[in-house]
PDB file of N, CA and C in Angstrom:
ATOM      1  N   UNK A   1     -55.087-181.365 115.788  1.00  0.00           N
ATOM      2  CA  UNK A   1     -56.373-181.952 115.469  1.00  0.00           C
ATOM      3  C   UNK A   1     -56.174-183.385 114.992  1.00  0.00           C
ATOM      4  N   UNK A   2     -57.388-184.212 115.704  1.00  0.00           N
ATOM      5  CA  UNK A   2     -56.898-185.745 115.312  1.00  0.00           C
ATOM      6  C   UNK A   2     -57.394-185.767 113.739  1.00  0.00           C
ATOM      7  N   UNK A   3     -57.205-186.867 112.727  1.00  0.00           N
ATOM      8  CA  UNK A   3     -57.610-187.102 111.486  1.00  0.00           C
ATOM      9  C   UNK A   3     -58.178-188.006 111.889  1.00  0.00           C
ATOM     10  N   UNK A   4     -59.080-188.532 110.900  1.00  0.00           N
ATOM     11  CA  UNK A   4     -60.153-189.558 110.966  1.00  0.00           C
ATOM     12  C   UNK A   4     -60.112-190.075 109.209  1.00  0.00           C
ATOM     13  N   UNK A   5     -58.833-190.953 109.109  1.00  0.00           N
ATOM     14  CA  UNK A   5     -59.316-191.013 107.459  1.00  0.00           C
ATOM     15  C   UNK A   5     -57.833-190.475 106.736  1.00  0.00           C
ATOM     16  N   UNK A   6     -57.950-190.709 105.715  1.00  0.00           N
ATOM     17  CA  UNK A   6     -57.014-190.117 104.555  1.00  0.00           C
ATOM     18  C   UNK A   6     -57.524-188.603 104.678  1.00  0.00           C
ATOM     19  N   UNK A   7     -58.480-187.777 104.901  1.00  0.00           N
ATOM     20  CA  UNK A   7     -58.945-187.123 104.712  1.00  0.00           C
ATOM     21  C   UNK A   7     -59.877-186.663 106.356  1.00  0.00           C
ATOM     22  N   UNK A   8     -59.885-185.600 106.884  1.00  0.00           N
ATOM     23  CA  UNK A   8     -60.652-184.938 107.741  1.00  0.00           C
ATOM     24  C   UNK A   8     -62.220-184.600 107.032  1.00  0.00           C
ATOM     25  N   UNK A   9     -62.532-184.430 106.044  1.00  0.00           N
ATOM     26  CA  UNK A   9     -63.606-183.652 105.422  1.00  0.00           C
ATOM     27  C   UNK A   9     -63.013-184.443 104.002  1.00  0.00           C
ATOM     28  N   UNK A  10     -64.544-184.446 103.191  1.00  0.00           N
ATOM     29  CA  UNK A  10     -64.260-184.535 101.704  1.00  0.00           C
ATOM     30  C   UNK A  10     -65.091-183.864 100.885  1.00  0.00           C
ATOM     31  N   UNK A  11     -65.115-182.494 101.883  1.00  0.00           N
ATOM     32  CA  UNK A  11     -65.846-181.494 101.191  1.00  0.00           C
ATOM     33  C   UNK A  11     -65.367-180.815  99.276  1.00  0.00           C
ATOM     34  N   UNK A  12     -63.966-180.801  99.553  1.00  0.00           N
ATOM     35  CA  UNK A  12     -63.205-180.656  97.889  1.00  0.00           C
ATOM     36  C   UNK A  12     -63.564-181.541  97.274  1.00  0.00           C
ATOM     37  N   UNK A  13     -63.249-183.007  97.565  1.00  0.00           N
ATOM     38  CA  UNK A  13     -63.743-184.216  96.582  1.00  0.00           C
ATOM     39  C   UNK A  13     -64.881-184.422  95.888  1.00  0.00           C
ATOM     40  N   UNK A  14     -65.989-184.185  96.474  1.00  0.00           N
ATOM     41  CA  UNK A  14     -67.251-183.899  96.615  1.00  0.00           C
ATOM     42  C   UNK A  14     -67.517-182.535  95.402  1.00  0.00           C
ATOM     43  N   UNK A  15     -67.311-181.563  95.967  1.00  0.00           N
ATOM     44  CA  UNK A  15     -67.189-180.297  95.139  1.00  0.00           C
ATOM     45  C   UNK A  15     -66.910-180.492  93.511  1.00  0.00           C
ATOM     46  N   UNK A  16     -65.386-181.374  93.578  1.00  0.00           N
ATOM     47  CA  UNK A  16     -64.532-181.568  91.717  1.00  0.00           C
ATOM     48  C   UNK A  16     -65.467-181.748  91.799  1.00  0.00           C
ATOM     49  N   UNK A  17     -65.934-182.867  91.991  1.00  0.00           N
ATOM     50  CA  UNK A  17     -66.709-184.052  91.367  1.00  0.00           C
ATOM     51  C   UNK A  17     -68.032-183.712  90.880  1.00  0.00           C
ATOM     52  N   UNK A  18     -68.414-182.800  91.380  1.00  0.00           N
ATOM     53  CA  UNK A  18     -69.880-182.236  91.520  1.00  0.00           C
ATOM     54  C   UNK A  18     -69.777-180.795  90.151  1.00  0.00           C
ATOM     55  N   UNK A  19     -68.755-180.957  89.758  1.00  0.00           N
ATOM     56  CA  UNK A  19     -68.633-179.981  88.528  1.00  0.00           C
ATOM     57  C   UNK A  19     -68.494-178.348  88.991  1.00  0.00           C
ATOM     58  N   UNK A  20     -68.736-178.152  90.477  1.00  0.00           N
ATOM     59  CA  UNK A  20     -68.884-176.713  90.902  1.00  0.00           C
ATOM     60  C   UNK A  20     -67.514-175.902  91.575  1.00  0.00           C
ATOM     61  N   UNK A  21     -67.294-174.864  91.506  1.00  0.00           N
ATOM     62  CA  UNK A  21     -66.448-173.675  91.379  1.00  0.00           C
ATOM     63  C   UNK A  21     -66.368-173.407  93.155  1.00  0.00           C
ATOM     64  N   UNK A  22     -65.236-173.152  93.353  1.00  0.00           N
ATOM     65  CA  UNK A  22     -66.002-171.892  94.799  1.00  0.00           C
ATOM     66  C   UNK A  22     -66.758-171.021  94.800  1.00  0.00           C
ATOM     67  N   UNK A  23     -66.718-170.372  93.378  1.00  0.00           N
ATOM     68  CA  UNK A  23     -68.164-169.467  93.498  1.00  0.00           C
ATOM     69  C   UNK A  23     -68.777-169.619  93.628  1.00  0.00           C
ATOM     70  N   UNK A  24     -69.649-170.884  92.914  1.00  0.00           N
ATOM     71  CA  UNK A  24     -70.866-171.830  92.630  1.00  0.00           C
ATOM     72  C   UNK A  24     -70.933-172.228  94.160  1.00  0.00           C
ATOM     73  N   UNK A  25     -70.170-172.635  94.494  1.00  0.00           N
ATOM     74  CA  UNK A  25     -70.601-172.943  96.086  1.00  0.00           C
ATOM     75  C   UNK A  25     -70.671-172.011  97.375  1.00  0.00           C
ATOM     76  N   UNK A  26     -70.252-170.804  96.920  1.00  0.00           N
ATOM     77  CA  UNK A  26     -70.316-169.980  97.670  1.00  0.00           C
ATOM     78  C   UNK A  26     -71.937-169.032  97.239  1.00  0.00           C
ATOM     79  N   UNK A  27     -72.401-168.996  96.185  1.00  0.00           N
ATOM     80  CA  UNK A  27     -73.908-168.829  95.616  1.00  0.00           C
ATOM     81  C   UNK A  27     -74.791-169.970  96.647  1.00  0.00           C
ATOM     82  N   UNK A  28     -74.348-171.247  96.107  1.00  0.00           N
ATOM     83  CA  UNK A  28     -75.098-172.312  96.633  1.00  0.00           C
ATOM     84  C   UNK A  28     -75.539-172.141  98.232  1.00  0.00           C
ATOM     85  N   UNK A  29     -74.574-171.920  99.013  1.00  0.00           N
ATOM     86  CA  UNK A  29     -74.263-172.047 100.315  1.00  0.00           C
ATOM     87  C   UNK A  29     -74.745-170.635 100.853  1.00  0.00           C
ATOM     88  N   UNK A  30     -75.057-169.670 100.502  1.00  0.00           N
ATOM     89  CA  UNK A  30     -75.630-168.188 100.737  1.00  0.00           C
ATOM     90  C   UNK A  30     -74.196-167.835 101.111  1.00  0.00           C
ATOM     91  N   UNK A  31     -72.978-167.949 101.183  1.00  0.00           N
ATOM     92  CA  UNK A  31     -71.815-167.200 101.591  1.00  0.00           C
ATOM     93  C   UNK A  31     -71.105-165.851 101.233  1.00  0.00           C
ATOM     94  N   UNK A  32     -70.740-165.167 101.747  1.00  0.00           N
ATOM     95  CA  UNK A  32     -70.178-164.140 101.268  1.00  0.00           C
ATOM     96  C   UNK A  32     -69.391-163.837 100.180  1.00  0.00           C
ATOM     97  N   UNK A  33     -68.351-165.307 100.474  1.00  0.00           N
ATOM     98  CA  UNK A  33     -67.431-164.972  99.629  1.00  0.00           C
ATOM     99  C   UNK A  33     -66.480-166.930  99.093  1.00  0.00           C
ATOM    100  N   UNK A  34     -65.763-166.370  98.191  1.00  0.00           N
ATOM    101  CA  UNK A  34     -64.718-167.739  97.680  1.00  0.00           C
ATOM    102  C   UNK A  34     -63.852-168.344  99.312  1.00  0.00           C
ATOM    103  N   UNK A  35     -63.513-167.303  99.980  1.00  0.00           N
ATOM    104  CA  UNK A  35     -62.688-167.351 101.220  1.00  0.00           C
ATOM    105  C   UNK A  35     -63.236-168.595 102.009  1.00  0.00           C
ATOM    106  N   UNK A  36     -65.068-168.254 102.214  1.00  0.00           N
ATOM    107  CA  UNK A  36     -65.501-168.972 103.007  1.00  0.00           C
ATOM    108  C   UNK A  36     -65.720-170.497 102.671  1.00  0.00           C
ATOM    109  N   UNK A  37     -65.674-170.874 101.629  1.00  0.00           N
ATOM    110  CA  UNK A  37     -65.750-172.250 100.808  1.00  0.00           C
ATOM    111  C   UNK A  37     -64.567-172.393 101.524  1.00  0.00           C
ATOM    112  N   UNK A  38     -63.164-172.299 100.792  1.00  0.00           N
ATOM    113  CA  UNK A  38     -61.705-172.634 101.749  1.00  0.00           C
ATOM    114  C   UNK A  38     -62.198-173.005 102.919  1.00  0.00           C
ATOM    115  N   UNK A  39     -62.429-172.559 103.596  1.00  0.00           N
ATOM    116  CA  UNK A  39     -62.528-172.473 105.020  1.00  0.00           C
ATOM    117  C   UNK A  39     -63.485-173.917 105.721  1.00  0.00           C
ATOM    118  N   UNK A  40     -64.408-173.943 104.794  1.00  0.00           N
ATOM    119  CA  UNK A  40     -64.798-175.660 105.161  1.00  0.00           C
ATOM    120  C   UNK A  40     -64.200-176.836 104.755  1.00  0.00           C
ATOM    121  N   UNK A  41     -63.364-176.268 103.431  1.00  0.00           N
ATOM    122  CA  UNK A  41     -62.678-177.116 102.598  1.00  0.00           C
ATOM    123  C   UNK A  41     -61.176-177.763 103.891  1.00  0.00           C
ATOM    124  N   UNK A  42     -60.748-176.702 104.493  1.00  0.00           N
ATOM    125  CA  UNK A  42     -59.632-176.936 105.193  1.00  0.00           C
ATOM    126  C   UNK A  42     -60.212-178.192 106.552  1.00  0.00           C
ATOM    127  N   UNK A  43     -59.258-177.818 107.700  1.00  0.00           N
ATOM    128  CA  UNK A  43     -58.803-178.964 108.963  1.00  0.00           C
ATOM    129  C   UNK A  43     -59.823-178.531 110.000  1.00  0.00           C
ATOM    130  N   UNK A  44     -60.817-177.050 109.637  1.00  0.00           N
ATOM    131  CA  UNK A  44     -61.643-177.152 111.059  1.00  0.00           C
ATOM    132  C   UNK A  44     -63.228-177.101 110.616  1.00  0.00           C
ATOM    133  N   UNK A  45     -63.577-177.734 111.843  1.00  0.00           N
ATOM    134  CA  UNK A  45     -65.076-178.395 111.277  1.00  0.00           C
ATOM    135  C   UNK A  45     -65.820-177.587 112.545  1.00  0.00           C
ATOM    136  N   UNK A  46     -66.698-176.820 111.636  1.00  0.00           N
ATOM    137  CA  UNK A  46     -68.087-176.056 112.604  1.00  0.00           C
ATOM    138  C   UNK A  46     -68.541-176.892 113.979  1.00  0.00           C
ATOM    139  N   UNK A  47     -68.436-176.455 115.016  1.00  0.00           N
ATOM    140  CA  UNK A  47     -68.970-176.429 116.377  1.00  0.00           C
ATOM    141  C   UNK A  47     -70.433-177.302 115.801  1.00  0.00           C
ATOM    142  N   UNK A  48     -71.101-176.534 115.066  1.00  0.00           N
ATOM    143  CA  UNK A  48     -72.598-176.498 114.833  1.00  0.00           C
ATOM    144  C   UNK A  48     -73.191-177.973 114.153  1.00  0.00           C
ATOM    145  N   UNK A  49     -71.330-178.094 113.244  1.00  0.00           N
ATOM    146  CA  UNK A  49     -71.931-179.660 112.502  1.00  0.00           C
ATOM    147  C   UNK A  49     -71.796-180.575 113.497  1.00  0.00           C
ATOM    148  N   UNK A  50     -70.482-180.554 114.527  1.00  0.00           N
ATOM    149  CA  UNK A  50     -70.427-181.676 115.170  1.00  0.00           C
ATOM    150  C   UNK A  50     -71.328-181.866 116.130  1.00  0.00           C
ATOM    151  N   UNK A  51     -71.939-180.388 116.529  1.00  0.00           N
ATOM    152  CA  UNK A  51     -73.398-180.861 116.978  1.00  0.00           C
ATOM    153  C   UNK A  51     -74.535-181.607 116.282  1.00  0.00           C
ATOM    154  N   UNK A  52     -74.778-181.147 115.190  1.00  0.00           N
ATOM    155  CA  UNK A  52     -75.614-181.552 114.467  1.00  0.00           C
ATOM    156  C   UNK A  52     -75.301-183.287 114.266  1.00  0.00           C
ATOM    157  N   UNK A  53     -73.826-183.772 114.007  1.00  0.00           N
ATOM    158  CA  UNK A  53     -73.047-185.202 113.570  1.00  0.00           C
ATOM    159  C   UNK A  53     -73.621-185.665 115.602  1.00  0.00           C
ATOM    160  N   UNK A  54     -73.943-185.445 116.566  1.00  0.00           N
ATOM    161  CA  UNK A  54     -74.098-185.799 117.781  1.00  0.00           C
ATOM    162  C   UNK A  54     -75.541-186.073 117.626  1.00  0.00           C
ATOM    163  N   UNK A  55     -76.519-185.198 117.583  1.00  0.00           N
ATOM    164  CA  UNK A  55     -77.802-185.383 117.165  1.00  0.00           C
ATOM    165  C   UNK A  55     -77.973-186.492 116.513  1.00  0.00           C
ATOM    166  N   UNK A  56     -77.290-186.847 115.430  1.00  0.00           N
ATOM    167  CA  UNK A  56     -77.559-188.285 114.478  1.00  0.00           C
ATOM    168  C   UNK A  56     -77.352-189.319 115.354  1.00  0.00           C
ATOM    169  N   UNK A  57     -76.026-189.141 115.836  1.00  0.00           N
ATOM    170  CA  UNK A  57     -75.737-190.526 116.555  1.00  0.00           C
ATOM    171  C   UNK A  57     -76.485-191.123 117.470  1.00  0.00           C
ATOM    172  N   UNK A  58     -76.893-189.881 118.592  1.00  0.00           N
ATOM    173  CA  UNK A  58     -77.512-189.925 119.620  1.00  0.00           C
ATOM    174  C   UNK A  58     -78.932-190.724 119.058  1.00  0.00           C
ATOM    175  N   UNK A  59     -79.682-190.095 118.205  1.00  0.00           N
ATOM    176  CA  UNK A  59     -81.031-190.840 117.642  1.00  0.00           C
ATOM    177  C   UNK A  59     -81.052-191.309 117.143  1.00  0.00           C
ATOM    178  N   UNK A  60     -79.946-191.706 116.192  1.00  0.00           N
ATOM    179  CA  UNK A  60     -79.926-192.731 115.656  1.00  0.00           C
ATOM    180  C   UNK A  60     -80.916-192.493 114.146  1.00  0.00           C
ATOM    181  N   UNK A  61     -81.129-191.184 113.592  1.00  0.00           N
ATOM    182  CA  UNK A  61     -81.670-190.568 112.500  1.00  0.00           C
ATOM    183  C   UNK A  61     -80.739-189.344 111.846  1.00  0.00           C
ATOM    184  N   UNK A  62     -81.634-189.333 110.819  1.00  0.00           N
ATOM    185  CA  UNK A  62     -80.219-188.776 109.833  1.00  0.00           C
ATOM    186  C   UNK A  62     -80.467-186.982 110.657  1.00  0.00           C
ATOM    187  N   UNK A  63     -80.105-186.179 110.154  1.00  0.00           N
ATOM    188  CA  UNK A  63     -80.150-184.856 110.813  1.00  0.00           C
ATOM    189  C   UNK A  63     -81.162-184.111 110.276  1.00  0.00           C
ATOM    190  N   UNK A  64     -81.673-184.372 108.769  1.00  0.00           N
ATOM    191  CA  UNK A  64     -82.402-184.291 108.074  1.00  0.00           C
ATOM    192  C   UNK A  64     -84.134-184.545 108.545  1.00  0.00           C
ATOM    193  N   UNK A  65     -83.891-185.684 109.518  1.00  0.00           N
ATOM    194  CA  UNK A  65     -85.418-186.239 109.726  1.00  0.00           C
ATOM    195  C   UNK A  65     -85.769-185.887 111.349  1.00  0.00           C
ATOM    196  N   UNK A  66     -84.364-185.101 112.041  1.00  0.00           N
ATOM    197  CA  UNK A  66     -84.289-184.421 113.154  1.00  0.00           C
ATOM    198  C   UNK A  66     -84.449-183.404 113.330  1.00  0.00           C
ATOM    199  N   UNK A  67     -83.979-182.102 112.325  1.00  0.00           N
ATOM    200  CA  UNK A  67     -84.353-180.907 111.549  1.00  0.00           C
ATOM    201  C   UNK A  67     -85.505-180.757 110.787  1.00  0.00           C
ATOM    202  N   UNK A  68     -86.135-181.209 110.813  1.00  0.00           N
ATOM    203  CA  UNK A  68     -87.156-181.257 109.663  1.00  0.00           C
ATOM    204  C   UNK A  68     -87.221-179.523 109.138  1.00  0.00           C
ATOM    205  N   UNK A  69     -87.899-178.996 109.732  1.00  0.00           N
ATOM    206  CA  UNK A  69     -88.302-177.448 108.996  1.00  0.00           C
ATOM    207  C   UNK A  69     -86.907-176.758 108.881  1.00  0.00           C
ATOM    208  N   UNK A  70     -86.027-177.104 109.600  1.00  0.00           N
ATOM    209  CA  UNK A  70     -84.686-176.403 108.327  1.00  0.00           C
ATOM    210  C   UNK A  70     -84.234-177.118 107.647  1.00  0.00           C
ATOM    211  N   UNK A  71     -84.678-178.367 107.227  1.00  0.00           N
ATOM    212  CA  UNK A  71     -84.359-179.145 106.170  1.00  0.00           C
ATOM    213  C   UNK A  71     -84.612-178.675 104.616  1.00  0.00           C
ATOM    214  N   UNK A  72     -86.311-178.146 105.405  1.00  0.00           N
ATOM    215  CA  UNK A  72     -87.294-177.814 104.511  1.00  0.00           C
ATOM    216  C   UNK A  72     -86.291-176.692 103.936  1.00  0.00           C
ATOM    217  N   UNK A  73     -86.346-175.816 104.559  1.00  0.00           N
ATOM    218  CA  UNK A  73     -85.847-174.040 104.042  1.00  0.00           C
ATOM    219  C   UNK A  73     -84.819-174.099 103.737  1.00  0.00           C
ATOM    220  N   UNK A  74     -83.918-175.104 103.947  1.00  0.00           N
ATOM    221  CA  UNK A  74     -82.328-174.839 103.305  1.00  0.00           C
ATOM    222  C   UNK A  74     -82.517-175.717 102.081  1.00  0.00           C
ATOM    223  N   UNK A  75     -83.512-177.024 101.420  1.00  0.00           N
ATOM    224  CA  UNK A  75     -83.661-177.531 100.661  1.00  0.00           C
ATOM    225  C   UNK A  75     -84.217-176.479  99.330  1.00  0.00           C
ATOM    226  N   UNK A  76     -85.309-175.757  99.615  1.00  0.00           N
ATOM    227  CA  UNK A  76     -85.632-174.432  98.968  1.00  0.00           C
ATOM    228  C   UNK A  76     -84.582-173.216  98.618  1.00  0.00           C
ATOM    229  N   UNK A  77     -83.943-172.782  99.964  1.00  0.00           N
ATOM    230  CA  UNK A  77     -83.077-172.080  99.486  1.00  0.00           C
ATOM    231  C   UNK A  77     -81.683-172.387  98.538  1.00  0.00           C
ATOM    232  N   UNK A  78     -81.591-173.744  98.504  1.00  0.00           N
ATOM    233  CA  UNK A  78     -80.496-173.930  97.710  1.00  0.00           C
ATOM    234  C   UNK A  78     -81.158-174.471  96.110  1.00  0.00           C
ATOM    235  N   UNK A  79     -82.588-174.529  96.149  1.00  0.00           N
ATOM    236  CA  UNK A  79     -83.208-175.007  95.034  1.00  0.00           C
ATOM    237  C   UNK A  79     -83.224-173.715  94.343  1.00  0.00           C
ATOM    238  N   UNK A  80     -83.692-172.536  94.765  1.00  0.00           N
ATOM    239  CA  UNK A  80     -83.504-171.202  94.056  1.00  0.00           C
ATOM    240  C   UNK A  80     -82.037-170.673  93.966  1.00  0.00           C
ATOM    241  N   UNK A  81     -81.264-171.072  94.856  1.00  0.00           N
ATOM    242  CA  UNK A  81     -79.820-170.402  94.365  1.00  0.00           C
ATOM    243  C   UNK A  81     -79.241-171.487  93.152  1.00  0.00           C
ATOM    244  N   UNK A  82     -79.580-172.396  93.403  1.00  0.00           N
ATOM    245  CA  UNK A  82     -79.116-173.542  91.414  1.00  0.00           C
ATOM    246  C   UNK A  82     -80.398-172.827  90.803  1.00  0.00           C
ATOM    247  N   UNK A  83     -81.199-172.742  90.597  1.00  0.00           N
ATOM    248  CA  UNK A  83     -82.218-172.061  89.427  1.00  0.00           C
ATOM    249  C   UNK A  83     -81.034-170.740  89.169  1.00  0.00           C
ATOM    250  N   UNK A  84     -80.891-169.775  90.031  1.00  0.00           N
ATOM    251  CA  UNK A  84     -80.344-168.762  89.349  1.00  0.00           C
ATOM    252  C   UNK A  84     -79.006-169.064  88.756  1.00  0.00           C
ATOM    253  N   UNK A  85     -78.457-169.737  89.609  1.00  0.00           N
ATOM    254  CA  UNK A  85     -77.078-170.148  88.543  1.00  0.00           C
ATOM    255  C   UNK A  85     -77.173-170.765  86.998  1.00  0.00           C
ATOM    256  N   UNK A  86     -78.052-171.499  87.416  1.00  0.00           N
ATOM    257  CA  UNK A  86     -78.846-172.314  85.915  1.00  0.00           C
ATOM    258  C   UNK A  86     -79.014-171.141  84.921  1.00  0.00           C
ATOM    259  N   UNK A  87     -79.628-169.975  85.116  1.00  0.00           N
ATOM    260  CA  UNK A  87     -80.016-169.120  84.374  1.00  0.00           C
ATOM    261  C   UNK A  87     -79.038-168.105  84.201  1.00  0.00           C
ATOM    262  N   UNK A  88     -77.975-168.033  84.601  1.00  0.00           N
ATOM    263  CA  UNK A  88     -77.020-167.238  84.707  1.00  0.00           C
ATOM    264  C   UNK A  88     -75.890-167.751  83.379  1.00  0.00           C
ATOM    265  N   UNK A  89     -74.701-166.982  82.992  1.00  0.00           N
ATOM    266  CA  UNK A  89     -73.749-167.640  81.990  1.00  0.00           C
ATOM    267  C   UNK A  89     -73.089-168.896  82.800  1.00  0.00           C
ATOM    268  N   UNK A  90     -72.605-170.050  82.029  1.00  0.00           N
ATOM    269  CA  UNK A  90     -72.201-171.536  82.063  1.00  0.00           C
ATOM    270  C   UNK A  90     -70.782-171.193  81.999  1.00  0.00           C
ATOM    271  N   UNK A  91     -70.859-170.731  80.460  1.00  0.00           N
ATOM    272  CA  UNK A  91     -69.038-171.274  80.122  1.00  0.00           C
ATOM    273  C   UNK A  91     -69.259-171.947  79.475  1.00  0.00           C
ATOM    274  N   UNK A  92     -68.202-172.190  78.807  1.00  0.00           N
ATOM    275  CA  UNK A  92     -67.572-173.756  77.882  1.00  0.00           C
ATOM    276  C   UNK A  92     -68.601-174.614  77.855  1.00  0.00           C
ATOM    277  N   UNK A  93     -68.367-175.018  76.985  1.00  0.00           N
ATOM    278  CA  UNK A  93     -69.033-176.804  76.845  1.00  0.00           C
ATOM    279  C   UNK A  93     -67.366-177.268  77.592  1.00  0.00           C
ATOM    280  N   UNK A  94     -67.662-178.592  78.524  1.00  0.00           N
ATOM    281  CA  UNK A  94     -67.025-179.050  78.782  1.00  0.00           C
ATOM    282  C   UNK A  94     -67.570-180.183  79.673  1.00  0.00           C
ATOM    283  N   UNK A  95     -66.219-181.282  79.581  1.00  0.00           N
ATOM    284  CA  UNK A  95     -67.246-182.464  80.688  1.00  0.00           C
ATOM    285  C   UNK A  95     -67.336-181.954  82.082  1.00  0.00           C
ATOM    286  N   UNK A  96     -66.657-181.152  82.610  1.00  0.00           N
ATOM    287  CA  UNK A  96     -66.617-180.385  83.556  1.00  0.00           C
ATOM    288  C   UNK A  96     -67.903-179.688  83.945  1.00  0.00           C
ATOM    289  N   UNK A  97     -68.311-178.746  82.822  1.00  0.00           N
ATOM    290  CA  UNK A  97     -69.426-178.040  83.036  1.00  0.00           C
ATOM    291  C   UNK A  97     -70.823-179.116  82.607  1.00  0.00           C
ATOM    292  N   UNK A  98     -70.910-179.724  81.663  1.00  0.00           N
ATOM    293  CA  UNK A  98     -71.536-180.875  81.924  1.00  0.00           C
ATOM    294  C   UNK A  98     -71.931-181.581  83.367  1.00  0.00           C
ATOM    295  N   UNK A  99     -71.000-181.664  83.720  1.00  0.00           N
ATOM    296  CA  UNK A  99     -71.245-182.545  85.083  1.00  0.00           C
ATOM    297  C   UNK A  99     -71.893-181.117  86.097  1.00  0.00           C
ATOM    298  N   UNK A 100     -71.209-180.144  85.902  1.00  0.00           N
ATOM    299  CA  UNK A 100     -72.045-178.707  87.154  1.00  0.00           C
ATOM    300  C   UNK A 100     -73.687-178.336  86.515  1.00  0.00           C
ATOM    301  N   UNK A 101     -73.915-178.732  85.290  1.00  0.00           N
ATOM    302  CA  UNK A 101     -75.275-178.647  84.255  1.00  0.00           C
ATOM    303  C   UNK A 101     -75.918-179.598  85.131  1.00  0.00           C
ATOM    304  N   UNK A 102     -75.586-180.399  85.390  1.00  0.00           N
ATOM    305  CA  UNK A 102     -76.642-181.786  85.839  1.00  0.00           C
ATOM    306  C   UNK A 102     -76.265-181.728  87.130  1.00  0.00           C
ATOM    307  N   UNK A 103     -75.439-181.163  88.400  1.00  0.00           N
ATOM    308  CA  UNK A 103     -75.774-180.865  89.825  1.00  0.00           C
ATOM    309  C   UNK A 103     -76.560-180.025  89.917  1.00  0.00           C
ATOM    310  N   UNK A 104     -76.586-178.337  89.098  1.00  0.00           N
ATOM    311  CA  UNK A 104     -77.413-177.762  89.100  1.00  0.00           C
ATOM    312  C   UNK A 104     -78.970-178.013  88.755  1.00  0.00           C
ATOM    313  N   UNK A 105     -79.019-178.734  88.248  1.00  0.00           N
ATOM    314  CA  UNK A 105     -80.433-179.448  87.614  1.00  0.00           C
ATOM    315  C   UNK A 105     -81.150-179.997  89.106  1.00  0.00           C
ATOM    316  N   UNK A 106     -80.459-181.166  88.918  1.00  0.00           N
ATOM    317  CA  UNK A 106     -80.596-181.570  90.275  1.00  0.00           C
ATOM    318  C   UNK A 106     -81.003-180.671  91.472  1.00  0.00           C
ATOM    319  N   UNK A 107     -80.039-180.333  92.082  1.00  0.00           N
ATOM    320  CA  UNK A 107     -80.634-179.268  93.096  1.00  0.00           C
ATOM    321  C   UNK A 107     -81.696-178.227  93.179  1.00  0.00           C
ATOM    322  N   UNK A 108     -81.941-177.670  91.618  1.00  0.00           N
ATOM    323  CA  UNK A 108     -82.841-176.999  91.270  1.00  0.00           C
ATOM    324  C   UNK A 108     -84.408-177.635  91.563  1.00  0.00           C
ATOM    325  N   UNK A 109     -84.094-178.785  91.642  1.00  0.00           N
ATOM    326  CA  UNK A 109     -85.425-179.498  91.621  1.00  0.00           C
ATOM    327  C   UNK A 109     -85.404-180.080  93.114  1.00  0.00           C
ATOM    328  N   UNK A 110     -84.386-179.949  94.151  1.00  0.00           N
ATOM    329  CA  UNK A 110     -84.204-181.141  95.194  1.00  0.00           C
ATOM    330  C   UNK A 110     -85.685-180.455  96.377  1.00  0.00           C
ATOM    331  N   UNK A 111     -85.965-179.447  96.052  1.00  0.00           N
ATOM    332  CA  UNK A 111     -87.260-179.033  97.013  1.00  0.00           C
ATOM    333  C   UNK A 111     -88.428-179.484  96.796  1.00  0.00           C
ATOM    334  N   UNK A 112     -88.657-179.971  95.575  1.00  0.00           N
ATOM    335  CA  UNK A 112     -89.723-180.965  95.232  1.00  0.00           C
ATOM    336  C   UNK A 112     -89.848-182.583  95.436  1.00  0.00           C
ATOM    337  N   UNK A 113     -88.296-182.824  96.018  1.00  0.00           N
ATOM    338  CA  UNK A 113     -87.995-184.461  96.261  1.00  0.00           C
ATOM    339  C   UNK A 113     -89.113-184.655  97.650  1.00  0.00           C
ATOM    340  N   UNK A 114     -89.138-185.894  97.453  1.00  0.00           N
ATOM    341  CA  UNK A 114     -89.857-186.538  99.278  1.00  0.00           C
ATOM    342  C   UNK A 114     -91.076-187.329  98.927  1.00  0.00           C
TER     343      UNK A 114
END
């Protein structure tokens, strides 16, 4: 597989940074399991995105404004899966969890953005 970058994906980078767990992203993401996070995290990239990454190019719009009504429903569905995490146990005070306090916030609310 060719690389494109220091990095193929910066789906992990993204993730630290974002204060969230594989669990948390495997809640977030409707996934089964911790396994399946890995699995985007690694060297192979969904059929479905690089369709979706073709769609952009091709129109020259984000995928978001090409999708519209599954924009909608995956914006909702990930707004109720951070509400329940929100309401669920945290953990620690930490700057760590701090920083997953305020992605979750965020997202909790991202179905009301626009």
């Amino acid at each position: 597989m060719t690389k494109y970058g220091p990095l193929d994906n910066y789906v992990p980078v993204h993730r630290k940074e974002s204060g969230l767990s594989y669990k948390d992203m495997s809640v977030l993401l409707g996934l089964g399991g911790h396994s399946a996070v890995a699995h985007y995290e690694g060297d192979s990239v969904p059929k479905d995105l690089e369709r979706a990454i073709a769609f952009e190019l091709i129109f020259e719009e984000p995928v978001q404004a090409i999708f519209v009504g599954a924009a909608a429903r995956v914006r909702q569905q990930i707004a109720s899966r951070a509400s329940a995490l929100l309401e669920g146990p945290i953990g620690k005070t930490s700057a760590a969890n701090a920083q997953k306090l305020e992605t979750l916030a965020r997202l909790a609310r991202i179905d009301k953005e626009d």
